[in-house]
N, C-alpha and C. Protein backbone atom coordinates (compact mmCIF):
# COMPACT_ATOMS: atom_id res chain seq x y z
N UNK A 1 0.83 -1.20 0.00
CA UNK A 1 0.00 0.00 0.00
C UNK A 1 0.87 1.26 0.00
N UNK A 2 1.78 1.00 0.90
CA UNK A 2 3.06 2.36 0.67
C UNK A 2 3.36 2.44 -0.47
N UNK A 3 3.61 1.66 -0.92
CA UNK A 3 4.76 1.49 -2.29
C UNK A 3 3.36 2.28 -3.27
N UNK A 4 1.87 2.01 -3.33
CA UNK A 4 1.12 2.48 -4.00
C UNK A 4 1.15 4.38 -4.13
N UNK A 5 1.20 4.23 -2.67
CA UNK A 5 0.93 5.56 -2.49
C UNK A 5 2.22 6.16 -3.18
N UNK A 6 3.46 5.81 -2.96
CA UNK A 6 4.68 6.75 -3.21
C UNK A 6 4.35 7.17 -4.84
N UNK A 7 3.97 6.10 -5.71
CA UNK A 7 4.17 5.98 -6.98
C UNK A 7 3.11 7.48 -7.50
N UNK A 8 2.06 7.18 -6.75
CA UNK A 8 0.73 8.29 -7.14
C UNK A 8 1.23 9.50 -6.70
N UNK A 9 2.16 9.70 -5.48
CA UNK A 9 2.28 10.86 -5.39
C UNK A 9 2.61 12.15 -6.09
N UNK A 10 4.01 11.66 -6.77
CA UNK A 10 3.64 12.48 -8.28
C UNK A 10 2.87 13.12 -8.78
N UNK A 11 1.78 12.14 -9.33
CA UNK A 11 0.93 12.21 -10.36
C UNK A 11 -0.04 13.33 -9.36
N UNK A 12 -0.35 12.83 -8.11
CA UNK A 12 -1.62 13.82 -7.46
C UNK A 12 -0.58 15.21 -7.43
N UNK A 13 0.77 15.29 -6.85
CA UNK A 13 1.51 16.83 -6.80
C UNK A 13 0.77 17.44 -8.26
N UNK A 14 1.32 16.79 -9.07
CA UNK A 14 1.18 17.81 -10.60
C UNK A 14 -0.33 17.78 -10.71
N UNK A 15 -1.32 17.25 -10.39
CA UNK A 15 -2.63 17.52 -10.45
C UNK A 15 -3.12 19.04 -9.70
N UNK A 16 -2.22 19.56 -8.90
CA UNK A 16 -2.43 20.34 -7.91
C UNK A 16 -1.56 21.56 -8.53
N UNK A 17 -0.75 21.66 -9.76
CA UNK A 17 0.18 22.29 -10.21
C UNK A 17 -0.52 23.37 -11.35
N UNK A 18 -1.15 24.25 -11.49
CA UNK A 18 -1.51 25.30 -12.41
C UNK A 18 -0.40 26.04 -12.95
N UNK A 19 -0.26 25.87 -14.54
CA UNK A 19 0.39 27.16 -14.86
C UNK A 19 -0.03 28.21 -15.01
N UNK A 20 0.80 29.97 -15.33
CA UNK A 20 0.02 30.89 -14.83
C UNK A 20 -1.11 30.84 -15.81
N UNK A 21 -1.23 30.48 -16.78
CA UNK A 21 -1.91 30.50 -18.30
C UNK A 21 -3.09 29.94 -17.55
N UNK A 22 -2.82 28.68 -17.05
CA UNK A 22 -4.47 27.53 -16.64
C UNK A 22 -4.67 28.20 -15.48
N UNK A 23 -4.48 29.17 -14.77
CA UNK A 23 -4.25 29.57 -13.16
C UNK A 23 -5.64 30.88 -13.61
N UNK A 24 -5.23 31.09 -14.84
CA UNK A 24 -5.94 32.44 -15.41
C UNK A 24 -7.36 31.32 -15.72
N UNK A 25 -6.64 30.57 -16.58
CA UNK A 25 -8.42 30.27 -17.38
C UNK A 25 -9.32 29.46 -16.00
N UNK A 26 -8.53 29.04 -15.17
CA UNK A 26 -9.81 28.19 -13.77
C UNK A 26 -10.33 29.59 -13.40
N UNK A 27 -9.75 30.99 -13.03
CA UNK A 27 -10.59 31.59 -12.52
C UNK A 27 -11.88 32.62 -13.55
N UNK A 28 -11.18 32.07 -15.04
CA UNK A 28 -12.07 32.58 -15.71
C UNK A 28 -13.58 31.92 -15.86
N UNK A 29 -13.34 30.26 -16.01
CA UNK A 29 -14.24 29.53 -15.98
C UNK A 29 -15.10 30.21 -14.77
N UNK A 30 -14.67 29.69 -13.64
CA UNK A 30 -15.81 30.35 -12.32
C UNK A 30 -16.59 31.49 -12.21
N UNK A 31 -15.61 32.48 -13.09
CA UNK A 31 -16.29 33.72 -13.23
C UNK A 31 -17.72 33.54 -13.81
N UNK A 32 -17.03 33.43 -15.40
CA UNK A 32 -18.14 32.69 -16.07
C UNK A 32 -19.46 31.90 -15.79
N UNK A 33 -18.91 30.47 -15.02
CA UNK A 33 -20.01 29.86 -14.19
C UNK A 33 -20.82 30.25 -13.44
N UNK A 34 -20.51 31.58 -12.97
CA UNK A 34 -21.11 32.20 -11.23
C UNK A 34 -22.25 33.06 -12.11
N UNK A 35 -21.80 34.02 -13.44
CA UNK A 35 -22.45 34.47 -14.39
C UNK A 35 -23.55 34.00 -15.06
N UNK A 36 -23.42 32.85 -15.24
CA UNK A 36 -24.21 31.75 -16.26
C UNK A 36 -25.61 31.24 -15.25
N UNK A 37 -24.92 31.06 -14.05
CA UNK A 37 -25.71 30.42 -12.96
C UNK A 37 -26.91 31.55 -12.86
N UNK A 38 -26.43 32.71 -12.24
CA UNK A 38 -27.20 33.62 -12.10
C UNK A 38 -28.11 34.26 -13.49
N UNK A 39 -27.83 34.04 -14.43
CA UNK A 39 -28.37 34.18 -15.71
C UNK A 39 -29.93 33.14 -15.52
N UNK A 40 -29.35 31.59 -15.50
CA UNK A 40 -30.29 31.01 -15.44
C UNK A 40 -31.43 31.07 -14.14
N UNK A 41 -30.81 31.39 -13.40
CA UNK A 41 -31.27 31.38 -11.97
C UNK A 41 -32.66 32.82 -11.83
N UNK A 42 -32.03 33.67 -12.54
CA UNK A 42 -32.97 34.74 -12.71
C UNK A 42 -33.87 35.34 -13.87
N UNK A 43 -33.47 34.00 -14.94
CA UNK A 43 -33.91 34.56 -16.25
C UNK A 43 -35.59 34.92 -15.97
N UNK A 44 -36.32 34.65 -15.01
CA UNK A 44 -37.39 35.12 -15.32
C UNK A 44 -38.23 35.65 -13.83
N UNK A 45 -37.33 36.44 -13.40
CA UNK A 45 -37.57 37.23 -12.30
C UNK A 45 -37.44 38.83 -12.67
N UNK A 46 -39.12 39.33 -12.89
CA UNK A 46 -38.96 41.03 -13.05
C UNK A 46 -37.59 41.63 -12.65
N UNK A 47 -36.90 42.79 -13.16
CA UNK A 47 -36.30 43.31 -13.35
C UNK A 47 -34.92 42.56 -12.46
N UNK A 48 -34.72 41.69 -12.99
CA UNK A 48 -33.22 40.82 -12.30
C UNK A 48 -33.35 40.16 -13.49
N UNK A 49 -33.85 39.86 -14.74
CA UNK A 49 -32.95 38.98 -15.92
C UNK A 49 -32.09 39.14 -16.28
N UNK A 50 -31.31 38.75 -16.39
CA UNK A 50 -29.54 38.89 -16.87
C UNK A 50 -29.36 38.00 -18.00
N UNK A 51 -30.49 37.98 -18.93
CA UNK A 51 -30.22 37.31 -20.18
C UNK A 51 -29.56 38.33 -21.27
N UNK A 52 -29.94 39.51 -20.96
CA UNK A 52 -29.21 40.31 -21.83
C UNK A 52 -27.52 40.25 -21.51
N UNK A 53 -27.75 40.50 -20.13
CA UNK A 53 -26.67 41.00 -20.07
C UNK A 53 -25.32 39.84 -20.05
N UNK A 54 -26.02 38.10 -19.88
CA UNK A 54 -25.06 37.34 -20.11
C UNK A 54 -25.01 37.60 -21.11
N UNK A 55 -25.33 37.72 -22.71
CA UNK A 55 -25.60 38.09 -23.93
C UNK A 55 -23.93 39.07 -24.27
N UNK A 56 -24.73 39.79 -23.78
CA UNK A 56 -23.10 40.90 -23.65
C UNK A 56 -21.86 40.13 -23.62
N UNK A 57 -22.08 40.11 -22.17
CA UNK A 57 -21.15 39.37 -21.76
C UNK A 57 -20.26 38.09 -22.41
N UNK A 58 -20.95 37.59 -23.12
CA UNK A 58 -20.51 36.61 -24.18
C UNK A 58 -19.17 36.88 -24.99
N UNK A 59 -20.72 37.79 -25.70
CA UNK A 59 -19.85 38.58 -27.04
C UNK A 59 -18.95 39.42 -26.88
N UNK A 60 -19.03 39.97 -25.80
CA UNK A 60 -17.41 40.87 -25.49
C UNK A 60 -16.31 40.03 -25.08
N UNK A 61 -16.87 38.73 -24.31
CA UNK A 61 -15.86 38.07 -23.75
C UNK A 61 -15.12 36.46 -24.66
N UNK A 62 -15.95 36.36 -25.47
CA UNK A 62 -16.28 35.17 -26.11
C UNK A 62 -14.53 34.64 -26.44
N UNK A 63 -13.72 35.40 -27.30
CA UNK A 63 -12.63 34.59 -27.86
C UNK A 63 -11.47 34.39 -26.24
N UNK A 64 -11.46 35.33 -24.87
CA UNK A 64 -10.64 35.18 -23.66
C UNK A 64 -11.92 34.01 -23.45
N UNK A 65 -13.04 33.31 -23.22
CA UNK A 65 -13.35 32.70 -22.63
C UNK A 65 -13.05 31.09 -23.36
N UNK A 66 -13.07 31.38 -24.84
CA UNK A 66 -12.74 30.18 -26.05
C UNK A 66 -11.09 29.84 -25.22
N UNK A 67 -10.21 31.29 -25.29
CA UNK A 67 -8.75 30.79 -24.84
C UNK A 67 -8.81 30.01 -23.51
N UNK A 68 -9.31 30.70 -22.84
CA UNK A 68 -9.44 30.15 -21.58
C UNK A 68 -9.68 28.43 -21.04
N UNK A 69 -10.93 27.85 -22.03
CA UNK A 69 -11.64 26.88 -22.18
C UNK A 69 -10.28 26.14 -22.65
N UNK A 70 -9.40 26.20 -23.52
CA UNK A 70 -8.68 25.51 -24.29
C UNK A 70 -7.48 25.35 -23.44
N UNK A 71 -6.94 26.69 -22.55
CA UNK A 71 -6.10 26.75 -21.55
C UNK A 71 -6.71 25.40 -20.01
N UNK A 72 -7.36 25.45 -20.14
CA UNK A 72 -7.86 24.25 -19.08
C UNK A 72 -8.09 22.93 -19.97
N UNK A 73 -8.60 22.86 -20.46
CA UNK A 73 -8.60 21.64 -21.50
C UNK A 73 -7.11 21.18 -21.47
N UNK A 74 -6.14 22.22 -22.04
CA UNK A 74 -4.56 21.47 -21.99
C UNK A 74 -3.89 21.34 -20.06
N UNK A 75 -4.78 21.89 -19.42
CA UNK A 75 -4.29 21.57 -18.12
C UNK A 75 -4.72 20.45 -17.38
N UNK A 76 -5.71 19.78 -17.89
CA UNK A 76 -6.20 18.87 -17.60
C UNK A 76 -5.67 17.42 -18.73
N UNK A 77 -5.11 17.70 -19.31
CA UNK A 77 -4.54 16.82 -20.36
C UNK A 77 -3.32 16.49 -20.25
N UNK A 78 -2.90 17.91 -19.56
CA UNK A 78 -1.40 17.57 -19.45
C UNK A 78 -1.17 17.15 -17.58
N UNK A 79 -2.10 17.12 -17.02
CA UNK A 79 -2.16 16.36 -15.30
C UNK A 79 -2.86 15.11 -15.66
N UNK A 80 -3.83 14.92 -16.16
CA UNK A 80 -4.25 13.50 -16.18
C UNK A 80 -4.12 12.88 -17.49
N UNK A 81 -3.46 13.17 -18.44
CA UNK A 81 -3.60 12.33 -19.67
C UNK A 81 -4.90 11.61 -20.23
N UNK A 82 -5.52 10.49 -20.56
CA UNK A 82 -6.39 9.53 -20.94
C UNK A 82 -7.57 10.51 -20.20
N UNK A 83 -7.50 10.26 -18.69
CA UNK A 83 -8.81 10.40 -18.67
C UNK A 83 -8.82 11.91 -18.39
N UNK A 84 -8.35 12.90 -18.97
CA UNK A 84 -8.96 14.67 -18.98
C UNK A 84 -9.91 14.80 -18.84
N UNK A 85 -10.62 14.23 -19.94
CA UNK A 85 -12.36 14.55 -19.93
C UNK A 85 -12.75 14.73 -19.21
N UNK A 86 -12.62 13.57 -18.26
CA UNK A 86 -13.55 13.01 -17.19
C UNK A 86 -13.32 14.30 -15.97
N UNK A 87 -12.10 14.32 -15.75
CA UNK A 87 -11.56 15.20 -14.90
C UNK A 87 -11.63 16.79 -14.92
N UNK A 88 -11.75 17.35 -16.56
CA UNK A 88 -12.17 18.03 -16.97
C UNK A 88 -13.93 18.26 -16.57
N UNK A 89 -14.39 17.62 -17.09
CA UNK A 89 -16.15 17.93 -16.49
C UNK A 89 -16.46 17.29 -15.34
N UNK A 90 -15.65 16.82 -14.46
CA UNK A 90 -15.60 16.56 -12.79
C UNK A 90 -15.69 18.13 -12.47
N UNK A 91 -14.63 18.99 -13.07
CA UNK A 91 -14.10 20.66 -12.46
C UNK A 91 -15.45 21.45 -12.76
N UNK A 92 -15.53 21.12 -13.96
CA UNK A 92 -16.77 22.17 -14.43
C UNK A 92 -18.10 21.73 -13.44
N UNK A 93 -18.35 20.69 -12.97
CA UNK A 93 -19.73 20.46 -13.15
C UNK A 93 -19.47 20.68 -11.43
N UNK A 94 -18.57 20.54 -10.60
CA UNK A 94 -18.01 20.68 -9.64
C UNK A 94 -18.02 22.65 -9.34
N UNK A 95 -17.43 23.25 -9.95
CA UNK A 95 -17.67 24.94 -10.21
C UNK A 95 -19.03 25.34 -10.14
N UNK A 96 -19.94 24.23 -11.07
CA UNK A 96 -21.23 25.06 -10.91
C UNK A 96 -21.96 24.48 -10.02
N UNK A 97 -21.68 23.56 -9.21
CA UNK A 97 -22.47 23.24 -7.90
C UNK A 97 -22.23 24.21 -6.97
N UNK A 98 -21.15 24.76 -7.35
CA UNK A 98 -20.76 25.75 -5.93
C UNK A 98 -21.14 26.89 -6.15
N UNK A 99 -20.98 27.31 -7.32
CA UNK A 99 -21.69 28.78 -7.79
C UNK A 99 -23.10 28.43 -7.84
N UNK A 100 -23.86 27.47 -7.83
CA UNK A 100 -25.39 27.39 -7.54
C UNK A 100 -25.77 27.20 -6.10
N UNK A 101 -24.76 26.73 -4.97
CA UNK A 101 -24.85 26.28 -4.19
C UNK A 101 -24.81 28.30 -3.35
N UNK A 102 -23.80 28.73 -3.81
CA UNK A 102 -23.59 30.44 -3.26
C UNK A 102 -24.93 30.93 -3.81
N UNK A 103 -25.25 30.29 -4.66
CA UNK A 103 -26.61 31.33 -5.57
C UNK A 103 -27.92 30.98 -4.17
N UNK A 104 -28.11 29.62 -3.85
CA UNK A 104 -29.15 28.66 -3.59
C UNK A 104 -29.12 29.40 -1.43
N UNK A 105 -27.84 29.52 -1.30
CA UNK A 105 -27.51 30.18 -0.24
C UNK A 105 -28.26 32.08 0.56
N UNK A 106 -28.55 32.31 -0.55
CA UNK A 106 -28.85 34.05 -0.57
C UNK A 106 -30.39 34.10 -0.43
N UNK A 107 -30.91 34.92 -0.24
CA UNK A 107 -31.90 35.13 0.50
C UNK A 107 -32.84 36.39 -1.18
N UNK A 108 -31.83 36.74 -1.63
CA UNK A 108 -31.62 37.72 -2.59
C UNK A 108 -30.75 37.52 -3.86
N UNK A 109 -30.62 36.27 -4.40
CA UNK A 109 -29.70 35.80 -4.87
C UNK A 109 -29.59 36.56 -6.56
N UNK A 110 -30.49 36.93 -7.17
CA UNK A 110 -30.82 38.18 -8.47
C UNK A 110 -30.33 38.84 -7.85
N UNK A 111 -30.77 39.88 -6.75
CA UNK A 111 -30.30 41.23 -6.61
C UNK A 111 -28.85 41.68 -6.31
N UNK A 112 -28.29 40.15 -5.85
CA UNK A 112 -27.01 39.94 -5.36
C UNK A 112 -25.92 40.08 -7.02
N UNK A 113 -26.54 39.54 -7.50
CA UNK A 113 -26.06 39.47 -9.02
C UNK A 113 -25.89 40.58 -9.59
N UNK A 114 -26.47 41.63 -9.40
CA UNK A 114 -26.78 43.02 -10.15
C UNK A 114 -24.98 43.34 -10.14
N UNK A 115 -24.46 43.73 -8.91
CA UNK A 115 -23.44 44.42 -8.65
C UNK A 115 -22.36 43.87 -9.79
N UNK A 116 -22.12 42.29 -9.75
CA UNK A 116 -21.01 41.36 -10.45
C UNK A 116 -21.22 41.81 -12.21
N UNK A 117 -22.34 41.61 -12.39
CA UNK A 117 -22.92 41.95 -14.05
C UNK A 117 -21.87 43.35 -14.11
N UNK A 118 -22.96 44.38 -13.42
CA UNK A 118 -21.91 45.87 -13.56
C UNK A 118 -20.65 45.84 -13.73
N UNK A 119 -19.72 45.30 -12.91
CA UNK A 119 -18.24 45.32 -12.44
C UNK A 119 -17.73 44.73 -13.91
N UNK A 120 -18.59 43.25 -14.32
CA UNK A 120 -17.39 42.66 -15.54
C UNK A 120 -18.20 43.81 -16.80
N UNK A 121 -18.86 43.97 -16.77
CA UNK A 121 -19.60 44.57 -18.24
C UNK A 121 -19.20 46.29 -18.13
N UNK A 122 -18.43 46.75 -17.18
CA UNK A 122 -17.79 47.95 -17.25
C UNK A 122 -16.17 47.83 -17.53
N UNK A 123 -15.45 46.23 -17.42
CA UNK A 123 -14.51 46.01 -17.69
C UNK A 123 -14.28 45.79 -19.48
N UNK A 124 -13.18 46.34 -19.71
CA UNK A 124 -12.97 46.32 -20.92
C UNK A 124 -11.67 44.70 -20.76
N UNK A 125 -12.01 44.47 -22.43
CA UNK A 125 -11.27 42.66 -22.41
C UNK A 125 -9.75 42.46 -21.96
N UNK A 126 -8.91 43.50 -22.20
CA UNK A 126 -7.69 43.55 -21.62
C UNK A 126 -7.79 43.56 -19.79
N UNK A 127 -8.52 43.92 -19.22
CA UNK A 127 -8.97 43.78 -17.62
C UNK A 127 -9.72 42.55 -16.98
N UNK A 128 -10.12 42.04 -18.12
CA UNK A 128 -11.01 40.93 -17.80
C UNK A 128 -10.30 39.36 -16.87
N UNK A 129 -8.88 39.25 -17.26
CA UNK A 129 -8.46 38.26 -16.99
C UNK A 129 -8.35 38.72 -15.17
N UNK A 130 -7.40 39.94 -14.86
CA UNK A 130 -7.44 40.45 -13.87
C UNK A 130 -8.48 40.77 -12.87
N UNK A 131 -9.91 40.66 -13.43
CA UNK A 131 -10.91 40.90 -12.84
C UNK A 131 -11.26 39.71 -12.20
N UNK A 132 -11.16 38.16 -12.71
CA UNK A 132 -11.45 36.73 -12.63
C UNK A 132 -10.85 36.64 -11.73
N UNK A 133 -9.34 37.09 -11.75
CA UNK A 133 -8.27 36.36 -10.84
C UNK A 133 -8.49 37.26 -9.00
N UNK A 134 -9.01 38.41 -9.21
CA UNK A 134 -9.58 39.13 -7.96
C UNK A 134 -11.11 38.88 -7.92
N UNK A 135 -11.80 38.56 -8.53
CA UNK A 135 -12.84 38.11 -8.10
C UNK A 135 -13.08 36.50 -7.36
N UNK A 136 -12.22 35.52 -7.52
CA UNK A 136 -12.32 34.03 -7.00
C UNK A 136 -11.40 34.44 -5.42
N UNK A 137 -12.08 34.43 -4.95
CA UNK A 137 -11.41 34.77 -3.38
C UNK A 137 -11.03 33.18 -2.83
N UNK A 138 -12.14 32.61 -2.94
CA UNK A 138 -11.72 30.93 -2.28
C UNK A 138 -10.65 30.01 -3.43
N UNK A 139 -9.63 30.26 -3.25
CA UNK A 139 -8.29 29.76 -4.23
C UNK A 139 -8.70 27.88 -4.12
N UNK A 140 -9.65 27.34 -3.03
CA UNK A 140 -9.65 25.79 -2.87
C UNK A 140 -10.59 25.48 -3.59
N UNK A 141 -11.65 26.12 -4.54
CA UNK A 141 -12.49 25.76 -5.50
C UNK A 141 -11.61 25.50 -6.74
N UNK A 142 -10.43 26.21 -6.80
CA UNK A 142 -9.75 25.57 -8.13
C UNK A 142 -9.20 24.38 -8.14
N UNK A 143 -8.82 23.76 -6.90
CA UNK A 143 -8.43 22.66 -6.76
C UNK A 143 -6.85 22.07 -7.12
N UNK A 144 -6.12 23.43 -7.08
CA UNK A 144 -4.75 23.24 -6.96
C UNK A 144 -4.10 24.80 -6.49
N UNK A 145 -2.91 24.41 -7.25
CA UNK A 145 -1.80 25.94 -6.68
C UNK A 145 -1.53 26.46 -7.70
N UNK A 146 -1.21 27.42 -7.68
CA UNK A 146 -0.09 28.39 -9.20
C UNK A 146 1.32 27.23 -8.66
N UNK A 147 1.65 26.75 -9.97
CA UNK A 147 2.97 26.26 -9.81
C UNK A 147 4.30 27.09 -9.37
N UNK A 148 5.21 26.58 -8.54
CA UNK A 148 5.79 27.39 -8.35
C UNK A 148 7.07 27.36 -9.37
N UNK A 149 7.65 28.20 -9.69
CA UNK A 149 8.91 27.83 -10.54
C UNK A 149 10.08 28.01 -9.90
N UNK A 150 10.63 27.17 -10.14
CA UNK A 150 11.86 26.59 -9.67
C UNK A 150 12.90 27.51 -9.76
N UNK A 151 13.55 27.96 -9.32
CA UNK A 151 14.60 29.25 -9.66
C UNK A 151 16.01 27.88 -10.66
N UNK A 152 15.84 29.03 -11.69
CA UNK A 152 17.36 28.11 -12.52
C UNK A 152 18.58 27.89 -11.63
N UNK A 153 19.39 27.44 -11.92
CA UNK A 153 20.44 26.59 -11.25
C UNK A 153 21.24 27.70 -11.37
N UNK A 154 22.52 27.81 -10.77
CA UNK A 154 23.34 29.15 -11.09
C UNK A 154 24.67 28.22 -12.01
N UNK A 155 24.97 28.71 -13.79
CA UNK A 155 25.75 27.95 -14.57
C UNK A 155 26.87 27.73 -13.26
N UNK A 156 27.62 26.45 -13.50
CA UNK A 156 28.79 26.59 -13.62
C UNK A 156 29.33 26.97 -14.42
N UNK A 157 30.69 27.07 -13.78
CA UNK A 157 31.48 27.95 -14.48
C UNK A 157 32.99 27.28 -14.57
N UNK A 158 33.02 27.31 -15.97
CA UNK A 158 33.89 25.60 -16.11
C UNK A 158 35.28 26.69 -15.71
N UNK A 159 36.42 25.80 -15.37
CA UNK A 159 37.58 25.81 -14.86
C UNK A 159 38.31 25.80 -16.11
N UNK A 160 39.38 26.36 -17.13
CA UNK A 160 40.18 25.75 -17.99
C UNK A 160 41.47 26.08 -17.52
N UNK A 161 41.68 24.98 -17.48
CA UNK A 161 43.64 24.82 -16.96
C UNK A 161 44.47 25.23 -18.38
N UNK A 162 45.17 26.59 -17.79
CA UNK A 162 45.83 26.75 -18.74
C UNK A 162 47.29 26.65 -18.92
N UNK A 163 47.89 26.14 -20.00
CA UNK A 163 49.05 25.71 -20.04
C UNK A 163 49.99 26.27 -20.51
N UNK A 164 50.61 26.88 -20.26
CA UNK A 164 51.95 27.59 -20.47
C UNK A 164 53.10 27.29 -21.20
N UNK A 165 53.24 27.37 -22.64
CA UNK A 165 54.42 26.73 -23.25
C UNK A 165 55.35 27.94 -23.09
N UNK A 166 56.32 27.77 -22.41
CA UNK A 166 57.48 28.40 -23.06
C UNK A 166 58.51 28.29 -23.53
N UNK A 167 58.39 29.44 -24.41
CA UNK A 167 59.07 29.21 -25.83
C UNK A 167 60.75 29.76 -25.48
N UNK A 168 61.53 28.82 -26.44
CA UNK A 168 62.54 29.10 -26.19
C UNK A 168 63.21 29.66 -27.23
């Protein structure tokens, strides 16, 4: 059973390993999800539909959310190999339990929404990534770390023995 565990350990470290690229697109997804949730959640509550404004939101955001999607797709491909998929829509479907679960929590859960709509739909697309990454406050819904990088080695610095002919 030891010997099991040592071998997996690896494999679970780098599961837990985000680069900054996938570090960006998990908190974009959530964003997204928390958006989507509340979209559906209120589509038909007087003046709280946010069908327009997910709408917007789309289309302004659409090709950072395509990158994004593809940036997790290869992070999940490149931690679990074979089975990504699976692990892949484990995260997603996992994100929106919790963003329905924060929605399902509120007492006011539309009106709560109003403020978040404003904030990303006043952000222009160059701000957007920055907005995701300060908006996900609970870092344990992503389900790993920003990798850390390793500081490079300092070169050696080769020695050449030098040899002295002298000439006569």
């Amino acid at each position: 059973m030891l010997a099991a565990s040592l071998v997996l350990a690896p494999s679970l470290a780098r599961a837990e390993c985000y680069t900054e690229a996938e570090w960006q697109a998990a908190h974009v997804r959530i964003l997204q999800t928390e958006l989507n949730v509340a979209q559906l959640t209120c589509s038909n509550v007087p003046e709280h539909s946010y069908d327009a404004q997910y709408g917007t939101f789309v289309a302004r955001f659409g090709e950072r959310l395509k990158v994004a999607a593809s940036e997790l797709r290869a992070h999940f491909k490149r931690v679990y190999g074979g089975a990504s998929e699976k692990q892949l829509d484990s995260f997603v479907t996992r994100v929106a339990n919790e963003a329905s679960d924060r929605s399902m929590s509120s007492t006011t859960p539309c009106a709560d929404a109003a403020p978040l709509f404003q904030q990303v739909l006043a952000t222009d697309t160059a701000g957007f990534s920055q907005l995701a990454l300060s908006h996900v406050t609970d870092k344990a819904e992503i389900g790993g770390d920003l990798c850390v990088a390793k500081a490079p080695a300092a070169p050696h610095k080769a020695v050449k023995a030098r040899k002295t002919i002298a000439a006569k």
